[in-house]
N, C-alpha and C. Protein backbone atom coordinates (compact mmCIF):
# COMPACT_ATOMS: atom_id res chain seq x y z
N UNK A 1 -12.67 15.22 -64.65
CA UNK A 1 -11.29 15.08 -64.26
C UNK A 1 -10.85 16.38 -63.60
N UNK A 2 -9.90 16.37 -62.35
CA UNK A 2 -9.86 17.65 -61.56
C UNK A 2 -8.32 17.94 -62.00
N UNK A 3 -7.75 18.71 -62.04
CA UNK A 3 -6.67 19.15 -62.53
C UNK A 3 -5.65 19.21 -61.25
N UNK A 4 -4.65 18.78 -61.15
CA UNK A 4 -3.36 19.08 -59.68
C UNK A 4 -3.45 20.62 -59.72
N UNK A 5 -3.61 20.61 -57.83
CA UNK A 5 -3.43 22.44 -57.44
C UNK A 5 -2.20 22.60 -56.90
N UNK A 6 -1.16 23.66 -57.33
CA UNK A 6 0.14 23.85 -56.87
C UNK A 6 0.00 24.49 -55.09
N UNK A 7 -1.13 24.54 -54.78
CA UNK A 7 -1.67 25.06 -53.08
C UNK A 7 -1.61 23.80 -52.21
N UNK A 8 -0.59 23.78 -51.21
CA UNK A 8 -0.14 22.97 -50.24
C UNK A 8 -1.34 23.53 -49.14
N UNK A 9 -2.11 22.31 -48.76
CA UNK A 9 -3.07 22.51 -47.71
C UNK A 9 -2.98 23.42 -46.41
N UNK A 10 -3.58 23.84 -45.91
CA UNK A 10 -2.98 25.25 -44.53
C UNK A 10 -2.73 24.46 -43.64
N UNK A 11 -1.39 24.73 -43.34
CA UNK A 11 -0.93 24.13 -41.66
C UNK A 11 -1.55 24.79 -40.84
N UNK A 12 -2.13 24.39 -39.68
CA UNK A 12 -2.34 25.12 -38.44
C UNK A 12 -1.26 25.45 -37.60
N UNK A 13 -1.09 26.77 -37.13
CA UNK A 13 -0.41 26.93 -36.45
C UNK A 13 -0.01 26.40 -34.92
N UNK A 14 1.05 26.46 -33.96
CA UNK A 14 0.82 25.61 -33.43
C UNK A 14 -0.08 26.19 -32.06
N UNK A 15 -0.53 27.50 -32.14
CA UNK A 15 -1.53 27.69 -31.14
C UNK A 15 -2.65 27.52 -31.59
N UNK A 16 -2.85 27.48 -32.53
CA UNK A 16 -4.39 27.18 -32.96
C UNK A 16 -4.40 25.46 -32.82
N UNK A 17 -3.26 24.68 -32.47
CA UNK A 17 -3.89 23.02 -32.34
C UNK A 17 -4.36 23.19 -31.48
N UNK A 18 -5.50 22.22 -31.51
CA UNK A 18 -6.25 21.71 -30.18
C UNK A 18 -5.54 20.78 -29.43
N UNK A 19 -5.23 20.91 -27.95
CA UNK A 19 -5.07 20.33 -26.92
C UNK A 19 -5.43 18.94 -26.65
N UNK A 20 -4.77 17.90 -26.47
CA UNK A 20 -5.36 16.83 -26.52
C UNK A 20 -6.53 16.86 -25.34
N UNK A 21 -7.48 15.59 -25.23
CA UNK A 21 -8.33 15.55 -24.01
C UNK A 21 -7.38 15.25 -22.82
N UNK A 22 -7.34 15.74 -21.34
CA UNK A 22 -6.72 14.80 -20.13
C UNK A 22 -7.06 13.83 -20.41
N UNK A 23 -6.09 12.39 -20.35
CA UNK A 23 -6.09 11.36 -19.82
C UNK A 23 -7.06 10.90 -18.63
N UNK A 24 -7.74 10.33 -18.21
CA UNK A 24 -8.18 9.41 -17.13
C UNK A 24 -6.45 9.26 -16.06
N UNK A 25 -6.89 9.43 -15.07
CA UNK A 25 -6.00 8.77 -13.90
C UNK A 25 -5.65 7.10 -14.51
N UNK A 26 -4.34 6.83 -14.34
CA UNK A 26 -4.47 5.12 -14.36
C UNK A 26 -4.96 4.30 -13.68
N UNK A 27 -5.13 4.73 -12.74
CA UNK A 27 -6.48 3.77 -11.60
C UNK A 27 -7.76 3.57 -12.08
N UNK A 28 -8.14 4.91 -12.56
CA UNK A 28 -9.44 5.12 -12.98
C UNK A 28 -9.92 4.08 -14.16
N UNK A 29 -9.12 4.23 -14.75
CA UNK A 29 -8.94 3.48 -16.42
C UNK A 29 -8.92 1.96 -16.29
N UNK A 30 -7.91 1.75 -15.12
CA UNK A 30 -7.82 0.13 -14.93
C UNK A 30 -9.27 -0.49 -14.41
N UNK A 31 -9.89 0.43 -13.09
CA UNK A 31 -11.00 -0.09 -12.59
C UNK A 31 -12.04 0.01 -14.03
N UNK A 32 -12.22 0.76 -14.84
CA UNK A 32 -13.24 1.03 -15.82
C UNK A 32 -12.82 -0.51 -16.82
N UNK A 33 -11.61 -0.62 -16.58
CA UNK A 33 -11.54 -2.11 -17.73
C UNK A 33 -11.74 -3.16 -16.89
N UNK A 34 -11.68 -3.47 -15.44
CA UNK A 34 -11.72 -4.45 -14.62
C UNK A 34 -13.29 -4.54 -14.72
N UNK A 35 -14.45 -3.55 -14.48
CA UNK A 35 -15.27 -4.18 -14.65
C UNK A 35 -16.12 -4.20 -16.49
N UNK A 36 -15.43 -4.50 -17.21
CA UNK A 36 -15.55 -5.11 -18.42
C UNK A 36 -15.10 -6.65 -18.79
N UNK A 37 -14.58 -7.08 -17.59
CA UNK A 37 -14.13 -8.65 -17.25
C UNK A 37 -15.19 -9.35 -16.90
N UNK A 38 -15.14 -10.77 -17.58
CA UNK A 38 -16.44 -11.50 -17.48
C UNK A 38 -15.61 -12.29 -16.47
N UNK A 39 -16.15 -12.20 -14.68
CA UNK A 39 -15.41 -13.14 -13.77
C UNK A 39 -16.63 -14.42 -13.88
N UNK A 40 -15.09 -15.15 -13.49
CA UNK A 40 -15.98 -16.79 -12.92
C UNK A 40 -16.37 -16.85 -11.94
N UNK A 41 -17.54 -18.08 -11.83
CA UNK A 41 -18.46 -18.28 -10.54
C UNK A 41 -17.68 -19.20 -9.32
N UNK A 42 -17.50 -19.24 -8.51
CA UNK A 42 -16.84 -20.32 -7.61
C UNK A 42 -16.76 -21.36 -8.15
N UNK A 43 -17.79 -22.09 -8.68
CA UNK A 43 -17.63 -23.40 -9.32
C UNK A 43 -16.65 -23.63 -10.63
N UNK A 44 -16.64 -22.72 -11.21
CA UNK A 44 -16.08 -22.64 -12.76
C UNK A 44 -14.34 -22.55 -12.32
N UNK A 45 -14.45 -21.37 -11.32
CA UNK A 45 -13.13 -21.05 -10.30
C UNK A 45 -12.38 -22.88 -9.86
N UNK A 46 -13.14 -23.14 -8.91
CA UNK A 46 -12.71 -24.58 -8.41
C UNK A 46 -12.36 -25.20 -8.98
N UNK A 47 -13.53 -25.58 -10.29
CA UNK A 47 -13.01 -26.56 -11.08
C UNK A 47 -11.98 -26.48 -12.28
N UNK A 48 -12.01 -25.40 -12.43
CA UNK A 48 -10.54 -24.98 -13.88
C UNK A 48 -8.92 -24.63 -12.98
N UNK A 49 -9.41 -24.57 -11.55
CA UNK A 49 -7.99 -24.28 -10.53
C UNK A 49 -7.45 -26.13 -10.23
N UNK A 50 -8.71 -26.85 -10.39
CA UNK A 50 -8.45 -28.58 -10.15
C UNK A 50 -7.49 -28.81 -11.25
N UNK A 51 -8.49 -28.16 -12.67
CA UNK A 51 -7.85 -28.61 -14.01
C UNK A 51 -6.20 -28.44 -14.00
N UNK A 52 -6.15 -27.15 -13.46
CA UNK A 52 -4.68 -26.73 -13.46
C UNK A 52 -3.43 -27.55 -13.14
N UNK A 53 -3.86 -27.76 -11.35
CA UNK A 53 -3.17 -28.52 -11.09
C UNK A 53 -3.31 -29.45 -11.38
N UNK A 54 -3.98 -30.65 -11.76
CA UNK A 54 -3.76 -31.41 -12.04
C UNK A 54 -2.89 -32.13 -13.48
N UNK A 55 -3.09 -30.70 -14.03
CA UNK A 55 -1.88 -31.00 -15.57
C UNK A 55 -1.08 -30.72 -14.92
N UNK A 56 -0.48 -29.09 -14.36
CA UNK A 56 0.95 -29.32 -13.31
C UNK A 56 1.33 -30.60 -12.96
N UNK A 57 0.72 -31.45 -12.13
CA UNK A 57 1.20 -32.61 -11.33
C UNK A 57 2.01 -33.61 -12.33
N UNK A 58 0.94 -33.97 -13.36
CA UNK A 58 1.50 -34.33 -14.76
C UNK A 58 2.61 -34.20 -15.44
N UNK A 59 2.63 -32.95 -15.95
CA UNK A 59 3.33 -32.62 -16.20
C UNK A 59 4.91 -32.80 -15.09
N UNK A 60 4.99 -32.37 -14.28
CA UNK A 60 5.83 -32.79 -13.61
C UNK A 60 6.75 -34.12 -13.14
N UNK A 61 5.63 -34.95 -13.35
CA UNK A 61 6.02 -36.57 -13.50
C UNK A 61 6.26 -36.85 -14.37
N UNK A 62 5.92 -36.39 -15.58
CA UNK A 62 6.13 -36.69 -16.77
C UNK A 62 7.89 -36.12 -17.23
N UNK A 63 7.91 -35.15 -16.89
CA UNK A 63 9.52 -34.54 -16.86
C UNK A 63 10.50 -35.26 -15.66
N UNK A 64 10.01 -35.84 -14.51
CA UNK A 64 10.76 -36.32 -13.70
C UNK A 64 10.86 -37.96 -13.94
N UNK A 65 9.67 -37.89 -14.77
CA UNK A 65 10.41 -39.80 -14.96
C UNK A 65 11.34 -39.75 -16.19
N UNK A 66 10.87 -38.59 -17.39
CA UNK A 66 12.19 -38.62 -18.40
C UNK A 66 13.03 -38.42 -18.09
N UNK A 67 13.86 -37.42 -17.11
CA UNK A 67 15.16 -37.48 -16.23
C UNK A 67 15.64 -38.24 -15.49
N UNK A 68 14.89 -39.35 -14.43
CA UNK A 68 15.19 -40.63 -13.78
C UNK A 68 15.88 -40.97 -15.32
N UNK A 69 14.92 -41.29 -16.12
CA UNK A 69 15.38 -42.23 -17.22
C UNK A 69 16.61 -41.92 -17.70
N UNK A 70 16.58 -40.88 -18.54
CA UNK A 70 18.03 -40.41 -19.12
C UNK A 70 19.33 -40.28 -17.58
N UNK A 71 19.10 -39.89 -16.48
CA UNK A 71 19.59 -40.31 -15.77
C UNK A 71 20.67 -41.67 -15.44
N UNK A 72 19.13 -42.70 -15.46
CA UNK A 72 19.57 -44.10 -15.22
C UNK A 72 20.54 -44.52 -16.48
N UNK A 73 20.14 -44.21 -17.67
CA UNK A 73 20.90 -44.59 -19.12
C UNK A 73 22.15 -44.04 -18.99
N UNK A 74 22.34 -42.76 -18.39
CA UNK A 74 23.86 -42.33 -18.40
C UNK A 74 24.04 -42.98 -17.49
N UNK A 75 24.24 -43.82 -16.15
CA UNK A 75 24.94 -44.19 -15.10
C UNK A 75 25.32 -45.69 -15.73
N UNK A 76 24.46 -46.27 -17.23
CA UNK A 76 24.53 -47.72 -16.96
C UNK A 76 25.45 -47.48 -18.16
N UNK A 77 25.72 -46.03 -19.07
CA UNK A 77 26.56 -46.39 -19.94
C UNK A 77 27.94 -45.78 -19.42
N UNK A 78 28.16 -44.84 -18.46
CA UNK A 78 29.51 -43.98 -18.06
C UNK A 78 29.80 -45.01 -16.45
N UNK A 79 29.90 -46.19 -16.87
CA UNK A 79 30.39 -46.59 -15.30
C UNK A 79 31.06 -46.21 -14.98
């Protein structure tokens, strides 16, 4: 069993801290993470850009026929 020491650990002064490292440029840093990106092949590209739009399109009809609708329901009940 170690006994409590009334000795508060040594602060360093503040010239004796060490300096952080420079930073990287932010360009530098971005290109170093850009190529850590797993890109897609044209095909994978094409076909997940099809996927896209084609839920867009969907989706879109799908919101424009519920508004026709609620639309049409308010005109046939507020003559």
């Amino acid at each position: 069993m170690t006994s409590p020491t009334n000795q508060e650990p040594l602060k360093k002064e503040p010239s004796e801290r060490k300096e952080p490292k420079k930073q990287k440029n932010f360009l530098t840093s971005t290109f170093d993470e850009l190529k850590l990106v797993v890109w897609p092949n044209k095909q994978q590209l094409f076909s997940e850009s099809i996927a896209v739009i084609i839920m867009v399109s969907f989706s879109a009809a799908a919101i424009a026929s519920v508004s026709r609708f609620y639309g049409w329901a308010a005109s046939q009940i507020f003559r």
